[in-house]
N, C-alpha and C. Protein backbone atom coordinates (compact mmCIF):
# COMPACT_ATOMS: atom_id res chain seq x y z
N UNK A 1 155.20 106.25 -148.68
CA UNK A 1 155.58 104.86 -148.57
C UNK A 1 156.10 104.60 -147.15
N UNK A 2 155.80 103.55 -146.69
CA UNK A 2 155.68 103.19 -144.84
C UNK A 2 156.84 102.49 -145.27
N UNK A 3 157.96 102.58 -144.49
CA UNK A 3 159.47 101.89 -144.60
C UNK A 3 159.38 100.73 -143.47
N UNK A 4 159.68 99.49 -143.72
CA UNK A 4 159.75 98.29 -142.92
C UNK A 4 161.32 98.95 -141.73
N UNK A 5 160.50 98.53 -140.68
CA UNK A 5 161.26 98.93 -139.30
C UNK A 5 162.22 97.51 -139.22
N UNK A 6 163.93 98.39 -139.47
CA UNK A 6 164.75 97.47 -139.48
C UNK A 6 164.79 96.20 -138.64
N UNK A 7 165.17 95.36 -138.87
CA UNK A 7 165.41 93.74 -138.19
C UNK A 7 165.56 93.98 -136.44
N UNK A 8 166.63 94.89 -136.99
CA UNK A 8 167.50 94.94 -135.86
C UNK A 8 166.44 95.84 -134.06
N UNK A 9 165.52 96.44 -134.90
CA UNK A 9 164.90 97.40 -133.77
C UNK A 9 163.71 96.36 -133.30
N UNK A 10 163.33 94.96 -134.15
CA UNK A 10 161.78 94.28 -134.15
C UNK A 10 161.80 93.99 -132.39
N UNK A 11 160.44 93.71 -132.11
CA UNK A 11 160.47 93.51 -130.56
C UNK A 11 159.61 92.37 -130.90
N UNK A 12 159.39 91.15 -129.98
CA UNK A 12 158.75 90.37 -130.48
C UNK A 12 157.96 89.59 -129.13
N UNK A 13 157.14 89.53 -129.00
CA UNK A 13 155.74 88.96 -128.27
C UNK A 13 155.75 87.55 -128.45
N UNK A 14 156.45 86.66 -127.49
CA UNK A 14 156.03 85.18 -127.69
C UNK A 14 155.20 84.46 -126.90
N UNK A 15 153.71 85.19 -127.10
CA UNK A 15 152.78 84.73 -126.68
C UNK A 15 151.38 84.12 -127.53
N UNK A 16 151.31 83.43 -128.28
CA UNK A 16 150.54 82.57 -128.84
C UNK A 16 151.10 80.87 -128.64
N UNK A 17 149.62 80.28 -128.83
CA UNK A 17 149.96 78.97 -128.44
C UNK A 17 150.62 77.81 -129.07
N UNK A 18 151.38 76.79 -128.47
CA UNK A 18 152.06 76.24 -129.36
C UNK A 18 151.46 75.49 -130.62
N UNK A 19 149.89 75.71 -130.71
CA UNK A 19 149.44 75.09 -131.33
C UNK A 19 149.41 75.81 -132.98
N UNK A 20 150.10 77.03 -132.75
CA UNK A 20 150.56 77.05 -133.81
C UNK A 20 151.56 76.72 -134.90
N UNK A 21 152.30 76.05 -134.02
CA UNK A 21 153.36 75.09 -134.44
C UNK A 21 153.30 74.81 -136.04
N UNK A 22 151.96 73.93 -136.24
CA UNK A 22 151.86 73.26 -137.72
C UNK A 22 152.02 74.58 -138.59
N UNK A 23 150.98 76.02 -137.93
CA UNK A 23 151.29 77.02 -138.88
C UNK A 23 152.65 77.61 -139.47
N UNK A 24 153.01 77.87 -138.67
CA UNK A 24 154.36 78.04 -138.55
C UNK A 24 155.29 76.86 -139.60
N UNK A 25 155.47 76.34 -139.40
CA UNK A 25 156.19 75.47 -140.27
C UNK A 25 155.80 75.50 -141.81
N UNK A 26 154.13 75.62 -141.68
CA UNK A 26 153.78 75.65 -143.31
C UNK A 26 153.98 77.44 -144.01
N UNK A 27 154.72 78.34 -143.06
CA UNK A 27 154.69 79.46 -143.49
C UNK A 27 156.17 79.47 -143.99
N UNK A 28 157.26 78.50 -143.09
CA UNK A 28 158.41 78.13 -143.42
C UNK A 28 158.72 77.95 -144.80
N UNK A 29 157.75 76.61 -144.37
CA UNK A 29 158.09 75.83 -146.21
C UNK A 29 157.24 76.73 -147.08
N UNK A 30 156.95 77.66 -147.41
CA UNK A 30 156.21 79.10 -148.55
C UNK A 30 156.71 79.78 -148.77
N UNK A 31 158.00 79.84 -148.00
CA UNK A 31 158.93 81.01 -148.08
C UNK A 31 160.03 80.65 -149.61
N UNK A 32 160.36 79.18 -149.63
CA UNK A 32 161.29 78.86 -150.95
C UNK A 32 159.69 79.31 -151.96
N UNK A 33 158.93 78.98 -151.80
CA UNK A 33 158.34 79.21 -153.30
C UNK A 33 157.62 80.42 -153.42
N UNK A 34 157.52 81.26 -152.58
CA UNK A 34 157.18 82.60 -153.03
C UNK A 34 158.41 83.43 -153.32
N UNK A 35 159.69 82.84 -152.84
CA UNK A 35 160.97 83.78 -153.54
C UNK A 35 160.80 83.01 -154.69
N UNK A 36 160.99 81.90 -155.26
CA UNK A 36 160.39 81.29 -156.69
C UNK A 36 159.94 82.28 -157.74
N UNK A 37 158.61 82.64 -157.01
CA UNK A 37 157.76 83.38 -157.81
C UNK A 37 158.48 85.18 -158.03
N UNK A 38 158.80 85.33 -157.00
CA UNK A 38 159.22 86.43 -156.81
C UNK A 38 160.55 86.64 -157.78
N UNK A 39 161.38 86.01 -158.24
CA UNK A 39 162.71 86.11 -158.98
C UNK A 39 162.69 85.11 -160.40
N UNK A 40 161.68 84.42 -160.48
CA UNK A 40 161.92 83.21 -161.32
C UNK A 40 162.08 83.69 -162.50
N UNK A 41 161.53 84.47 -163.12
CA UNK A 41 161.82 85.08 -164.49
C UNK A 41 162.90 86.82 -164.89
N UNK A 42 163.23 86.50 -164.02
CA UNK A 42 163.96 87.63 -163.93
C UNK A 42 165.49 87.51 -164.31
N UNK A 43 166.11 88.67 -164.96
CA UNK A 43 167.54 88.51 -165.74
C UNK A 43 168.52 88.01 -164.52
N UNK A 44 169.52 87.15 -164.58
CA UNK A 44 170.31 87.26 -163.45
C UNK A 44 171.05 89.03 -163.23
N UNK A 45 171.28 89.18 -164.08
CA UNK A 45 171.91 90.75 -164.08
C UNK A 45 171.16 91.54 -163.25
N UNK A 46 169.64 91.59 -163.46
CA UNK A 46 169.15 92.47 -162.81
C UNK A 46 168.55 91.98 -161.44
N UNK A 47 169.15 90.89 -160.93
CA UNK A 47 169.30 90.58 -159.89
C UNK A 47 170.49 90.60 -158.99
N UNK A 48 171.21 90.98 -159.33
CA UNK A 48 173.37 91.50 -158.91
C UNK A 48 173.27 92.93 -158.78
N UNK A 49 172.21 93.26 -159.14
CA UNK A 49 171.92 95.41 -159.17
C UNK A 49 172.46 95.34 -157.74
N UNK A 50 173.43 96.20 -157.17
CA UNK A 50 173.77 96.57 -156.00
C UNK A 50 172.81 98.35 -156.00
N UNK A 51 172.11 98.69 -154.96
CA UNK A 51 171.80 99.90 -154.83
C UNK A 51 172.11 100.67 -153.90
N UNK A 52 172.66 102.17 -153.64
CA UNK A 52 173.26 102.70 -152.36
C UNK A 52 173.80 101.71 -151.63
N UNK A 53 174.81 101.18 -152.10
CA UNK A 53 175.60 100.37 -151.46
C UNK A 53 174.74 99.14 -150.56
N UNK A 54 173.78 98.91 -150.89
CA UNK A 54 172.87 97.75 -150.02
C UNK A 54 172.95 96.70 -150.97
N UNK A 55 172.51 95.29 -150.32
CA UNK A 55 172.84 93.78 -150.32
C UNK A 55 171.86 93.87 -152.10
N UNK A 56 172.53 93.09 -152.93
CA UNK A 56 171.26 93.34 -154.29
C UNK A 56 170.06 91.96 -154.16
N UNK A 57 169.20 92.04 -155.17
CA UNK A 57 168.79 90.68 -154.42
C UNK A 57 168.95 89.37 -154.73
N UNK A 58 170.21 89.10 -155.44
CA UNK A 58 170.59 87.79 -154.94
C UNK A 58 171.90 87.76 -153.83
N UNK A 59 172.12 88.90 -153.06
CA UNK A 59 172.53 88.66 -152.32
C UNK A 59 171.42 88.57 -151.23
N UNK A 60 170.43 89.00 -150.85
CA UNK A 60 169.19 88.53 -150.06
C UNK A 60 169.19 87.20 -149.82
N UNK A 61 169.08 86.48 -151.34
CA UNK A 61 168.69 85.36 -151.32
C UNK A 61 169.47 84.14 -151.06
N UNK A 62 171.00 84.88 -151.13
CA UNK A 62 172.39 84.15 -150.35
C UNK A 62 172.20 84.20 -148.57
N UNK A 63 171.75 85.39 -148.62
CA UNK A 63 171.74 85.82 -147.04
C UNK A 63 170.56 84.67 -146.20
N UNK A 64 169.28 84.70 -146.85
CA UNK A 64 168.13 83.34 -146.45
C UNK A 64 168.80 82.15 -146.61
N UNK A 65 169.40 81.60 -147.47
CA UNK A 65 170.42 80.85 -147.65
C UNK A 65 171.48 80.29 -146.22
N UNK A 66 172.39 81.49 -146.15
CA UNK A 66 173.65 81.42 -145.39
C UNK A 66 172.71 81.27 -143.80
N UNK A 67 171.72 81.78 -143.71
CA UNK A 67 171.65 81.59 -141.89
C UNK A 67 170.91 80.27 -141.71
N UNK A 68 170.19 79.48 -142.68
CA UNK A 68 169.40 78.53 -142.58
C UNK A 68 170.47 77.66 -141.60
N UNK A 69 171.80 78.09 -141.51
CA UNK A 69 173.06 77.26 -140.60
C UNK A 69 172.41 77.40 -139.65
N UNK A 70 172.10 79.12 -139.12
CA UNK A 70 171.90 79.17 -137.82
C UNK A 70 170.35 78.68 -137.11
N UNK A 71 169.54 78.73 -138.07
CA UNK A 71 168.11 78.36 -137.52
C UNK A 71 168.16 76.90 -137.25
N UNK A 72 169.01 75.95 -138.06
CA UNK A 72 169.01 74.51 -137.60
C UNK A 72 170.11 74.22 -136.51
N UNK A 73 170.92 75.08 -136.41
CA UNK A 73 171.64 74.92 -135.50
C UNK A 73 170.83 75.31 -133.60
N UNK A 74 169.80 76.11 -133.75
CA UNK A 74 169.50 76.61 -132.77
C UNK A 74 168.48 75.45 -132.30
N UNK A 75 167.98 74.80 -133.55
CA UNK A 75 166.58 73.71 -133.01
C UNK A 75 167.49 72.80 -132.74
N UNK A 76 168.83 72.51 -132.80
CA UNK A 76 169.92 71.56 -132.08
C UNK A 76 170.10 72.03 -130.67
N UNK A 77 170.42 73.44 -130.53
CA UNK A 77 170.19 73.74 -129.04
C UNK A 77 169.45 73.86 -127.80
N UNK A 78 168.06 73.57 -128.86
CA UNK A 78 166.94 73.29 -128.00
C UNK A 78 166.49 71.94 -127.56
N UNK A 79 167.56 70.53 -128.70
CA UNK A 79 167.15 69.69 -128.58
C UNK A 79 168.31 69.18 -127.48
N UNK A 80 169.14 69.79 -127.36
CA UNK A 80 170.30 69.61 -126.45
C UNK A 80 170.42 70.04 -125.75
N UNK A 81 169.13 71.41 -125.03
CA UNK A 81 168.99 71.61 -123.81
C UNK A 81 170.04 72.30 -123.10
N UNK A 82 170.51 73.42 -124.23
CA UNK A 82 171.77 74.38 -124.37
C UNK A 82 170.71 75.23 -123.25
N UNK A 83 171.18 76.61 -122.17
CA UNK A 83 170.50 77.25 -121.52
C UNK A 83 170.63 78.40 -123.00
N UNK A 84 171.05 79.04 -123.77
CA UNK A 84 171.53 80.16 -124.28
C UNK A 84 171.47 79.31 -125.88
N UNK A 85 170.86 79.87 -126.93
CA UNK A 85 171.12 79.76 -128.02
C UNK A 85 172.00 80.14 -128.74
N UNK A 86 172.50 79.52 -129.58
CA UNK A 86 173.69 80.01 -130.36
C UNK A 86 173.26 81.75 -130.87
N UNK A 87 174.41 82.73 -130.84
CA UNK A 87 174.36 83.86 -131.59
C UNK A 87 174.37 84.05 -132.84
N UNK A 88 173.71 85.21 -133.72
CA UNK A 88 173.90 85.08 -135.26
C UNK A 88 175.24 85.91 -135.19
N UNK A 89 175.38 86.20 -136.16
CA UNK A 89 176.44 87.18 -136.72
C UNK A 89 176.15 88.08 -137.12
N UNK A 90 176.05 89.17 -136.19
CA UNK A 90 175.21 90.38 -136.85
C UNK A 90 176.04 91.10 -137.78
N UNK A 91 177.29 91.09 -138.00
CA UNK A 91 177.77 91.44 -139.03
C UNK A 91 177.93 90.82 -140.25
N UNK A 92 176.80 89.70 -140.65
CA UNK A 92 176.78 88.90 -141.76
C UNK A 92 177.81 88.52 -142.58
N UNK A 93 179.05 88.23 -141.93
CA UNK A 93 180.36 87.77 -142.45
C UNK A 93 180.23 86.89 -143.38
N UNK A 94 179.18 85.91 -143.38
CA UNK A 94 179.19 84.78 -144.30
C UNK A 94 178.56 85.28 -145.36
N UNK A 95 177.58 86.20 -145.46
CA UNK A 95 176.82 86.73 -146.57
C UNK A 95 177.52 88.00 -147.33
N UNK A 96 178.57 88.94 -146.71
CA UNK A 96 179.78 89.58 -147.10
C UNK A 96 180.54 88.75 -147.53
N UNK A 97 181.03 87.53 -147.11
CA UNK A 97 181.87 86.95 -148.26
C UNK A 97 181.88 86.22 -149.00
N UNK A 98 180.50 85.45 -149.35
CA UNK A 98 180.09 84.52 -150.30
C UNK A 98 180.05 84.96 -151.54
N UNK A 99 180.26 85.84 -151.83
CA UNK A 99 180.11 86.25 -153.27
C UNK A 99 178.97 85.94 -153.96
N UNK A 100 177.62 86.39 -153.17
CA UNK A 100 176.40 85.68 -154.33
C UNK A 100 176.11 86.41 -155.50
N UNK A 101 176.75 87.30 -155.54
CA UNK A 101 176.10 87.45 -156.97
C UNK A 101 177.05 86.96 -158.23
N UNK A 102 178.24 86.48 -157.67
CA UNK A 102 178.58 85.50 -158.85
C UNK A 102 177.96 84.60 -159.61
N UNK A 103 177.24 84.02 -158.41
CA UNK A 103 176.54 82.90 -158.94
C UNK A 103 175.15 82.83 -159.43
N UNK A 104 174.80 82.00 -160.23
CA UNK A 104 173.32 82.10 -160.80
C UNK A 104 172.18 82.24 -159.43
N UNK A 105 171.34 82.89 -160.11
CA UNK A 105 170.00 82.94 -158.68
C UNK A 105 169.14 81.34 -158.62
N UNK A 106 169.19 80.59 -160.10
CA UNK A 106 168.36 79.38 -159.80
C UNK A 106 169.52 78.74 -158.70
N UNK A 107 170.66 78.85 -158.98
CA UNK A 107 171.26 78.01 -158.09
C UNK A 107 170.99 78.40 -156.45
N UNK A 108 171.10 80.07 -155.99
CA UNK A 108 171.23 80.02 -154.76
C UNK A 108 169.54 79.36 -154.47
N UNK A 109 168.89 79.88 -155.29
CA UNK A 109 167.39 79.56 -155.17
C UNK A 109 167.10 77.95 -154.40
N UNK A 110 167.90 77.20 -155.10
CA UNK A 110 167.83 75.53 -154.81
C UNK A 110 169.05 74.90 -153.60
N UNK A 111 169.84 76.00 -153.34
CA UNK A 111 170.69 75.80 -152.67
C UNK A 111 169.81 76.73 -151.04
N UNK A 112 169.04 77.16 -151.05
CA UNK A 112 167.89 77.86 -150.19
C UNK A 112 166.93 76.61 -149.52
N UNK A 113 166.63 76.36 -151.04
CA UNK A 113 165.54 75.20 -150.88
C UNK A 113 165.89 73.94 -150.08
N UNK A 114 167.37 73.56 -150.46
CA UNK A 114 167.75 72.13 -149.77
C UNK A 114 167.90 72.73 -148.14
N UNK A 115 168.28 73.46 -148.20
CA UNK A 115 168.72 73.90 -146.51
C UNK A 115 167.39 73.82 -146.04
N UNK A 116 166.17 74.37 -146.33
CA UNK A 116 165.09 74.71 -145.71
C UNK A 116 164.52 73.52 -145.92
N UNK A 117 164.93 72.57 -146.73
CA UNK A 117 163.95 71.27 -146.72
C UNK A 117 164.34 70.75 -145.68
N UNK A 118 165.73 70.53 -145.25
CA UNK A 118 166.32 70.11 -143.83
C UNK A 118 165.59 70.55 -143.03
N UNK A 119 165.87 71.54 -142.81
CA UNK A 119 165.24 72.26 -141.68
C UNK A 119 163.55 72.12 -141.56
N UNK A 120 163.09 71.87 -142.20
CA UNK A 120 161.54 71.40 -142.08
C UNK A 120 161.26 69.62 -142.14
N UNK A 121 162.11 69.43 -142.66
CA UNK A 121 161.98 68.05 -141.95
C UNK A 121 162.74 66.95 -140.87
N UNK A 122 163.52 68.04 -140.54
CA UNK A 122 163.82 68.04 -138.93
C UNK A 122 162.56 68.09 -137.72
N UNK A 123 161.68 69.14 -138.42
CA UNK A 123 161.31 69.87 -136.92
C UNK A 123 159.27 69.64 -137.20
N UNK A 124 159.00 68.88 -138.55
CA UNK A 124 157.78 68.67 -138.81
C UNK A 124 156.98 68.05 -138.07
N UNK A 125 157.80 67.27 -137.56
CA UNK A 125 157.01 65.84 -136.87
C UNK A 125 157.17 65.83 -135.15
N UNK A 126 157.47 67.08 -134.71
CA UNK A 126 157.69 67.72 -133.06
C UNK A 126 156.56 67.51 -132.55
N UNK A 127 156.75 66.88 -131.24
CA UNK A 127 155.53 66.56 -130.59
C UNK A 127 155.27 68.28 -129.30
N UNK A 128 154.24 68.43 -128.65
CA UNK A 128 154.14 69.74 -128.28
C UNK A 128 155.14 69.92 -127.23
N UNK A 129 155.61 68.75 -126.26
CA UNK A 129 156.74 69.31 -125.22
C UNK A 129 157.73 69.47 -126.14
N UNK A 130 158.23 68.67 -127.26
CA UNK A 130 159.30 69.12 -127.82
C UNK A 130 159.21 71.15 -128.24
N UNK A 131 158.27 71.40 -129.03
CA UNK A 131 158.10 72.67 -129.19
C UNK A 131 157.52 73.39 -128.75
N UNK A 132 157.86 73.33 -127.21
CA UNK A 132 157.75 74.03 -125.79
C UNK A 132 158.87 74.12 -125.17
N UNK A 133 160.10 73.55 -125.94
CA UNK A 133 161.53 73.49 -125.03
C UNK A 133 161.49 75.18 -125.09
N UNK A 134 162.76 75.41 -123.91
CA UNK A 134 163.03 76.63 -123.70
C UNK A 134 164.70 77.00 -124.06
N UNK A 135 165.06 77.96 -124.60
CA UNK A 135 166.24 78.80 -123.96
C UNK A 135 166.25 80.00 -124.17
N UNK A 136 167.54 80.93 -123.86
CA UNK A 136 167.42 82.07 -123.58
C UNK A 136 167.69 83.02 -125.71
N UNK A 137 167.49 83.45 -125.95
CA UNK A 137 167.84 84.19 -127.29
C UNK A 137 168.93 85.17 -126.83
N UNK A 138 169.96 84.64 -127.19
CA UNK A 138 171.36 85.48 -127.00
C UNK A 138 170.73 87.71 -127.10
N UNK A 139 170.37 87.58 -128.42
CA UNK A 139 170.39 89.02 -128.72
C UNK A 139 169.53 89.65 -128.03
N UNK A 140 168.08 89.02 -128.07
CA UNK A 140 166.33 89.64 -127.20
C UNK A 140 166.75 89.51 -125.84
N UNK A 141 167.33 88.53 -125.23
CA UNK A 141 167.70 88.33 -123.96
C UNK A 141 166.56 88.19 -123.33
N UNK A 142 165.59 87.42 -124.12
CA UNK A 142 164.69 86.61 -123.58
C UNK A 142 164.03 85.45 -123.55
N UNK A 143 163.70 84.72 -122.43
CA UNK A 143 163.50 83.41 -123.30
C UNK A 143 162.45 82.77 -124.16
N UNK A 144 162.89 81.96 -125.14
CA UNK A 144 161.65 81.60 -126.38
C UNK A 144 161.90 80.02 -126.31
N UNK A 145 160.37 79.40 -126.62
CA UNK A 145 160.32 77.82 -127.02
C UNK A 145 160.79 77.95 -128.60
N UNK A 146 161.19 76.89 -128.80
CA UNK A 146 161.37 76.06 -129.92
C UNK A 146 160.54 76.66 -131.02
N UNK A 147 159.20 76.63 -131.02
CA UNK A 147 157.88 76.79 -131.47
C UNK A 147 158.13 78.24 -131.71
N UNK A 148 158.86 79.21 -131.00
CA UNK A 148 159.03 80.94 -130.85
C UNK A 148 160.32 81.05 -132.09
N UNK A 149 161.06 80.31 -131.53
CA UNK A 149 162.53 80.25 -132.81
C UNK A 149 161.65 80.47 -134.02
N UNK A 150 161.18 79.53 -134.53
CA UNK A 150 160.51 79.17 -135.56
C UNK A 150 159.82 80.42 -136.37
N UNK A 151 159.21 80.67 -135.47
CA UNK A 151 158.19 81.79 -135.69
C UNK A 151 159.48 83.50 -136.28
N UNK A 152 160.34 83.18 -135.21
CA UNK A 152 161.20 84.07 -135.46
C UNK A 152 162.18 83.98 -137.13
N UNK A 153 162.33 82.68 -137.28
CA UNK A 153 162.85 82.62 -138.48
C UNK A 153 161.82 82.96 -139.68
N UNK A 154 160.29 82.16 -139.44
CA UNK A 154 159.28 83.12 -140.12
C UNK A 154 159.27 84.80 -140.52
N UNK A 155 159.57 85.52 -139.23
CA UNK A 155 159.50 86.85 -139.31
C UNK A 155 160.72 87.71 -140.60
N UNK A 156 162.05 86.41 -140.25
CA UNK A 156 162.97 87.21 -140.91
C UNK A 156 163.11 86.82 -142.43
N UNK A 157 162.38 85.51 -142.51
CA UNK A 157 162.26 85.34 -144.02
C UNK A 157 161.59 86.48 -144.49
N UNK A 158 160.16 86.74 -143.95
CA UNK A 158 159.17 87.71 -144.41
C UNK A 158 160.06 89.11 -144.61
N UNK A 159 160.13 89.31 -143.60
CA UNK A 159 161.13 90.41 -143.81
C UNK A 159 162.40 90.83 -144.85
N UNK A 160 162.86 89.60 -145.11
CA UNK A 160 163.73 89.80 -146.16
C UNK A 160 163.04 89.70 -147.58
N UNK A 161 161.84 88.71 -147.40
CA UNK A 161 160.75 88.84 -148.53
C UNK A 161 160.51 90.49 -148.78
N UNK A 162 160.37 91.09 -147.99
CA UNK A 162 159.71 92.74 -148.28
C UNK A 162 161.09 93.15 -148.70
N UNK A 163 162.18 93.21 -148.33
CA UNK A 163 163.61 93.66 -148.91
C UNK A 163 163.76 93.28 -150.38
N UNK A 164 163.54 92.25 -150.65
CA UNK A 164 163.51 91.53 -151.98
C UNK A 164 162.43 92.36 -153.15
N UNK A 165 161.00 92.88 -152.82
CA UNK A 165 160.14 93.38 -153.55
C UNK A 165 160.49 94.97 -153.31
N UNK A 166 160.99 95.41 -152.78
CA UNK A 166 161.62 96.84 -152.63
C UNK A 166 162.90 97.36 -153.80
N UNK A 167 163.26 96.43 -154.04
CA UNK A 167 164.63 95.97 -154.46
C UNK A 167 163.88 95.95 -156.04
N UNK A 168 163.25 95.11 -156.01
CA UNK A 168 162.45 94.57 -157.66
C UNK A 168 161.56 95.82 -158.38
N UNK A 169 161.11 96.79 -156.90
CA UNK A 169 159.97 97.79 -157.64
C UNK A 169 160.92 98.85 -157.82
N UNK A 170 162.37 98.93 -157.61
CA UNK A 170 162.74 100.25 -157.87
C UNK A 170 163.02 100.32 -159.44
């Protein structure tokens, strides 16, 4: 079994054209309904499973949840022409203390969904200089358009998508 190369090591190539923009966004909005599919019938219990001490998966799905702050916050920094994007929190403070697995998974599920509906209909209707703005990515320390953010929040949904089915097949 090929182990997904942590978040933290990804290197990322922002070289395709902005004309992928529309893609991108429609890979956004797929992300609430393939976790849908992915958890919808499933016990809440056996979604709170903590394993070797790792996130269970409704804490995943708190975690997609809790940063949707930072991905709309960053298409604010691009629209405000910040040089430096806001930083995440690599120590996921907000997803350590939310307590998601208290709570039901339909809820974080819809509480996922409203954030990401924001966030896609913020940034749907971007004309191409808009998602060509530039700044620098605090962590890569390199710079990405608008259109690259995007793509980047793509990567880490997916990514937490594969955390989520890892989690489900054990």
């Amino acid at each position: 079994m090929i182990l997904p190369t942590p978040w933290i090591e990804r290197k990322f190539d922002f070289n395709f054209p902005a004309g992928l923009f529309p893609v991108i966004v429609e890979r956004l909005r797929g992300t609430v309904l393939r976790l849908g599919v992915m958890i919808s019938d499933l016990p809440d219990g056996q979604l709170s499973v903590k394993t070797d001490g790792k996130w269970s998966v409704k804490e995943v799905v708190g975690h997609l949840y809790d940063l949707e702050e930072l991905w709309f916050g960053r298409i604010e920094d691009f629209l405000n022409q910040k040089e430096t994007l806001r930083a995440a929190d690599m120590t996921n403070t907000k997803t350590a203390t939310a307590n998601h697995n208290d709570k039901p998974a339909d809820e974080l599920l819809n509480l996922f969904r409203e954030a990401r509906n924001k966030l896609i209909t913020r940034v749907q209707n971007f004309d191409e200089d808009t998602v060509c703005m530039t700044a620098l990515h605090p962590r890569l320390q390199t710079p990405m358009r608008l259109v690259d953010s995007l793509y980047f929040a793509a990567e880490h949904d997916d990514h937490e998508l594969t955390k989520i089915r890892r989690l489900l097949n054990l």
